[in-house]
Protein backbone atom coordinates (compact mmCIF):
# COMPACT_ATOMS: atom_id res chain seq x y z
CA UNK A 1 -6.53 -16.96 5.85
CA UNK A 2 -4.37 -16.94 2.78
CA UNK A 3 -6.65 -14.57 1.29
CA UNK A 4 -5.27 -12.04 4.07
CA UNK A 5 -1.61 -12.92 3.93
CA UNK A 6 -2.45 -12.42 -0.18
CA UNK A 7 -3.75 -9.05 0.28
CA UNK A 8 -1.02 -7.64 3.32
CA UNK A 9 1.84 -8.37 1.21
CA UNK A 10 -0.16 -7.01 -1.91
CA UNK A 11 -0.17 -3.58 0.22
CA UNK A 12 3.66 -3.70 1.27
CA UNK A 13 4.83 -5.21 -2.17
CA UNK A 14 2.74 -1.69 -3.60
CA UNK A 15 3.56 0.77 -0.93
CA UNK A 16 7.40 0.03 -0.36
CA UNK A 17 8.04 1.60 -4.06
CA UNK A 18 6.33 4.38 -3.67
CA UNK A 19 8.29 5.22 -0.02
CA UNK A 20 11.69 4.28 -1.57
CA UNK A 21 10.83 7.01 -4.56
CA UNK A 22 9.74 9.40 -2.14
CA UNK A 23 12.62 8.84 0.32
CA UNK A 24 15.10 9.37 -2.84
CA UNK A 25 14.26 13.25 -3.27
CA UNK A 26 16.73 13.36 -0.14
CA UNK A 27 19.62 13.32 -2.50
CA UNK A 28 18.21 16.21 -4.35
CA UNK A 29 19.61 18.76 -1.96
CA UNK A 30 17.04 21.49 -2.12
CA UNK A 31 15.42 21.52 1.63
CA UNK A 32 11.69 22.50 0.32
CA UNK A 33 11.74 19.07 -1.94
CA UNK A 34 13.55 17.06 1.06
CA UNK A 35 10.91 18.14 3.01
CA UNK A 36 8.14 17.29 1.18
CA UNK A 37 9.37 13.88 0.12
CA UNK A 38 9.72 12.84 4.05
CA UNK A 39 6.30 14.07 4.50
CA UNK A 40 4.91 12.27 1.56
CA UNK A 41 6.64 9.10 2.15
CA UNK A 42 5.93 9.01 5.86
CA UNK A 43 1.96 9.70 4.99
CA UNK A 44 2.76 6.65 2.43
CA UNK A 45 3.86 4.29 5.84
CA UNK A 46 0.78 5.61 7.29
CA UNK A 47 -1.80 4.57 4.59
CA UNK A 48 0.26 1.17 4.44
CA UNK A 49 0.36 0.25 7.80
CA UNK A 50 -3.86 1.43 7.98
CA UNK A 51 -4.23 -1.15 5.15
CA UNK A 52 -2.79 -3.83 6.17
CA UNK A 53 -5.86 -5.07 8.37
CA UNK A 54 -8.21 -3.37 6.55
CA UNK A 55 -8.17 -4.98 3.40
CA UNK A 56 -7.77 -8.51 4.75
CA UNK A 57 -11.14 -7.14 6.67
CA UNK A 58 -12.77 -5.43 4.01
CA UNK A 59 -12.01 -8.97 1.68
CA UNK A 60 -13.25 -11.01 4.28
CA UNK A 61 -16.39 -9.13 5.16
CA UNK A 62 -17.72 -8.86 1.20
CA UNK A 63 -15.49 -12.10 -0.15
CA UNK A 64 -17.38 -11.23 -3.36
CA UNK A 65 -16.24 -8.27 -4.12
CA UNK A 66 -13.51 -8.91 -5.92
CA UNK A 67 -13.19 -12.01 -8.71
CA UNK A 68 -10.40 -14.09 -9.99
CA UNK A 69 -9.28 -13.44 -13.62
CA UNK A 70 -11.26 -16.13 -15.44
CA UNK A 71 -13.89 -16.99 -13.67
CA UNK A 72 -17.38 -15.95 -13.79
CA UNK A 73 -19.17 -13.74 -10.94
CA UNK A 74 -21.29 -15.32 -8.75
């Protein structure tokens, strides 16, 4: 179960960034580049919100798939 909490906040702790940057062309005041920015952040909530069961999932399904710095593969 950690591994899942790990890997959810992984996602958020990654996506959030990306939104807030995306979000800020709002202050540029040209409407094509406001536009856009919504669009690309809100596609950004999407993909976040799409991973955050599916990598848990996808982790706990192959738990090999991904090793820890260090150690040597299985």
């Amino acid at each position: 179960m950690a591994r899942g909490c790990t890997a959810g906040s992984s996602v958020v702790f990654a996506g959030l960034p990306v939104v807030i940057a995306l979000a800020g062309l709002l202050v540029v005041g040209i409407p094509t580049l406001t536009k856009m920015g919504l669009a690309a952040a809100g596609a950004v909530v999407i993909a976040v919100v799409a991973a955050l069961p599916l990598v848990p999932a996808c982790l706990g399904f192959w738990p090999n798939a991904c090793w820890r710095a260090g150690h040597a593969r299985p």
